[in-house]
Each structure stands twice: as C-alpha cells, then as structure tokens.
C-alpha atoms as a PDB file:
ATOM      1  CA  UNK A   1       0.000   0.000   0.000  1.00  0.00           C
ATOM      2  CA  UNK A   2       1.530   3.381  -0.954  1.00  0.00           C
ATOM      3  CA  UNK A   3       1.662   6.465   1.285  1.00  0.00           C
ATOM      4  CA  UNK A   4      -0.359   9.863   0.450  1.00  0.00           C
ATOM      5  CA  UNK A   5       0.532  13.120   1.951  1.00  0.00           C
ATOM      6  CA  UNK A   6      -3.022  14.448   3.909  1.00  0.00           C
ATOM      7  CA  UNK A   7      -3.578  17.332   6.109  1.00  0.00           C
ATOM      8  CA  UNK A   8      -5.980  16.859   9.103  1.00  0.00           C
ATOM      9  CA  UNK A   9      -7.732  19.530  10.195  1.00  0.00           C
ATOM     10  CA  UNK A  10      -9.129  19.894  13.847  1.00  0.00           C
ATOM     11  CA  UNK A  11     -11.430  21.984  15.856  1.00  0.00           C
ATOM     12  CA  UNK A  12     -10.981  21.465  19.550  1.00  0.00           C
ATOM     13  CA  UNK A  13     -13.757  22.849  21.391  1.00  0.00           C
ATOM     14  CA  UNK A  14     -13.177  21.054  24.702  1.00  0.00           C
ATOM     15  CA  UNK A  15      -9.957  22.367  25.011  1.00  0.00           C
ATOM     16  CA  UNK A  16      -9.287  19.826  28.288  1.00  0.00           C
ATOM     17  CA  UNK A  17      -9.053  17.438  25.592  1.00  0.00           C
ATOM     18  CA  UNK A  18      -5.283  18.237  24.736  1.00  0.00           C
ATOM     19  CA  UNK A  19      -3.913  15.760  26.396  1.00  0.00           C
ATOM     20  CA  UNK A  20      -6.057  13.029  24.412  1.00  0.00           C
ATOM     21  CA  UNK A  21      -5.073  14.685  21.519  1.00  0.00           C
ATOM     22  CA  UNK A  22      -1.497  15.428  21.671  1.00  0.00           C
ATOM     23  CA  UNK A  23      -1.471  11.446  23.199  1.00  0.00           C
ATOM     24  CA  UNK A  24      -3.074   9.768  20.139  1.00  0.00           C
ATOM     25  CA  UNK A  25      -0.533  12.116  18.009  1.00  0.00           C
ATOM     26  CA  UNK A  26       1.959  10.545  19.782  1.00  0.00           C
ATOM     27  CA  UNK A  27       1.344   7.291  18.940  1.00  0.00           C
ATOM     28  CA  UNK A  28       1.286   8.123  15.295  1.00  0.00           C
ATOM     29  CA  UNK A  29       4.309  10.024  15.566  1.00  0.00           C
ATOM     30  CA  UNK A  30       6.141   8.024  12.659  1.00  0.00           C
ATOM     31  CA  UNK A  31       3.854   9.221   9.733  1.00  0.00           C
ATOM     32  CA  UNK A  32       3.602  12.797  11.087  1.00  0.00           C
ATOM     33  CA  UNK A  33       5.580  15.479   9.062  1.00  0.00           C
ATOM     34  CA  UNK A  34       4.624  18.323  10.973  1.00  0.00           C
ATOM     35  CA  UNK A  35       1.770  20.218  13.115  1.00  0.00           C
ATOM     36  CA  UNK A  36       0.924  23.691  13.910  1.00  0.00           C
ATOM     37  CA  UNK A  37      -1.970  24.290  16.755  1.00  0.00           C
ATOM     38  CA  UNK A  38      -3.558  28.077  16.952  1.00  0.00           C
ATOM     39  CA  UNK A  39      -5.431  29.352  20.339  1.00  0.00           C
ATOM     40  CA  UNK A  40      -8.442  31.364  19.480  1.00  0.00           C
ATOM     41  CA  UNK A  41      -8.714  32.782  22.877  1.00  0.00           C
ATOM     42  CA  UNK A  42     -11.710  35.210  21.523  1.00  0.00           C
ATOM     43  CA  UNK A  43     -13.818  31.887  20.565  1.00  0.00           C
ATOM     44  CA  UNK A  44     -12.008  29.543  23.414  1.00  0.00           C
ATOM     45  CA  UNK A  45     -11.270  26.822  21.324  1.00  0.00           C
ATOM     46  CA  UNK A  46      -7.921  25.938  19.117  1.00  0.00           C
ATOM     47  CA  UNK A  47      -7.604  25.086  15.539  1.00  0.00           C
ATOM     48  CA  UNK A  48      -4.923  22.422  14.622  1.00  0.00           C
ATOM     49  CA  UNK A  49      -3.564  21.410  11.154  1.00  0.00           C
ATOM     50  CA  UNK A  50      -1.487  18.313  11.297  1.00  0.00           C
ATOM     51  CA  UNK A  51       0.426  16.912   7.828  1.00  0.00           C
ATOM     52  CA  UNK A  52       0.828  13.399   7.804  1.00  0.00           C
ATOM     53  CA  UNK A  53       2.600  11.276   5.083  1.00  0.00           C
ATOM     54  CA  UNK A  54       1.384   7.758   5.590  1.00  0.00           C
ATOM     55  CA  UNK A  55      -1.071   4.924   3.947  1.00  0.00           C
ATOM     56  CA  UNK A  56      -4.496   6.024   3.397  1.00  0.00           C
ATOM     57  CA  UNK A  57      -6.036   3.101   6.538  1.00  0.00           C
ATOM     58  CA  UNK A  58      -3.650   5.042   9.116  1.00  0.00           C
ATOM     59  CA  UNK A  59      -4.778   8.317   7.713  1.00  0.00           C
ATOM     60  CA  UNK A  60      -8.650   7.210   8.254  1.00  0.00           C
ATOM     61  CA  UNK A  61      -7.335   5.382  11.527  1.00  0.00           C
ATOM     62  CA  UNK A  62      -6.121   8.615  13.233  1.00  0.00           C
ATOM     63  CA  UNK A  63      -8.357  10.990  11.876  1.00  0.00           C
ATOM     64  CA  UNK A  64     -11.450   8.555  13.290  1.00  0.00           C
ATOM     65  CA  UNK A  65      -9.899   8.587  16.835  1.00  0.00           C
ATOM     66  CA  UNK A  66      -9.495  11.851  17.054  1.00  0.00           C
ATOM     67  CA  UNK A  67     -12.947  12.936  15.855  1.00  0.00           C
ATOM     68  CA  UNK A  68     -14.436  10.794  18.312  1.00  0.00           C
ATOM     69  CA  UNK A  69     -13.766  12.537  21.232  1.00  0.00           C
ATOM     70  CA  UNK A  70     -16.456  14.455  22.574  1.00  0.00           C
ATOM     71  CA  UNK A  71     -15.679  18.242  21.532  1.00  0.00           C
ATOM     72  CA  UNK A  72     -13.269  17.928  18.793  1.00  0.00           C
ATOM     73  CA  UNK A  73     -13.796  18.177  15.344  1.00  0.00           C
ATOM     74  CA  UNK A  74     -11.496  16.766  12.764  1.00  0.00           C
ATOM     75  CA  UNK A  75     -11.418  16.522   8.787  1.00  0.00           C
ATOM     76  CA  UNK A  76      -8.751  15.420   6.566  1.00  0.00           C
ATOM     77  CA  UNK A  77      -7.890  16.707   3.049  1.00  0.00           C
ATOM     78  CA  UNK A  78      -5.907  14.035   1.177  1.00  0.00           C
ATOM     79  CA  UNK A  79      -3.258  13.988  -2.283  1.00  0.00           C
ATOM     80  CA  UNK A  80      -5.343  12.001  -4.414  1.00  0.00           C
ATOM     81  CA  UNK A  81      -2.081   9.918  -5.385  1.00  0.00           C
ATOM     82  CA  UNK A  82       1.353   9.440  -3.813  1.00  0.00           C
END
C-alpha cells in the first residue's frame, strides 16, 4: 500500500481534551511530518492542522480517533495519489 501526503484539520472545542489529543498524536508520531496548533482565545477553542505522510487506513485510523472525542472536530484533506 503506498503512502499519500493528507492534512488533518481539527477543531478542539473542549480544550481539556489536549492531552487526548497530543497522546493519540503521539502514537502516530512516525507518519507525522509536521503540526501547527492556533489558540483562538476570543472563541475559546484551538484550531490544529497536522500533515501526515502515511497509507491512506492510518490516515482514516487517526483521523477517526481523534474525531471521536467528545468536543473535537477533525477533517482530513488528502493527495489524491502518492
């Protein structure tokens, strides 16, 4: 299985989920390429974009997890090839 390049996208509204977050990022720390996180301290929630270069089930496997916790949005946007 080839590797695509995706960007995941997540809301965190529930910002005392960090430590979930930044845990399951952890554990997918091999395919991750790199991750900026933004505080909107006006709206009091954060806004993360995370590239990822990995196989399209790991992609889907991550993004899943973290969209399932209660608060936190994610989304990913993904090369259509590698």
């Amino acid at each position: 299985m080839s590797d695509r390049l995706a960007i995941i996208s997540i809301v965190v509204e529930d910002r005392g989920k960090s430590a979930q977050i930044n845990a399951l990022l952890s554990e997918f720390g091999e395919f991750i390429v790199g991750r900026m996180g933004i505080p909107y301290k006006e709206r009091n929630l954060s806004v993360m974009c995370v590239v990822v270069d990995a196989p399209a089930e790991i992609i889907n496997k991550l993004t899943g997890k973290i969209g399932m916790l209660e608060g936190v949005s994610a989304k990913t946007l993904m090369t259509k090839s590698q």
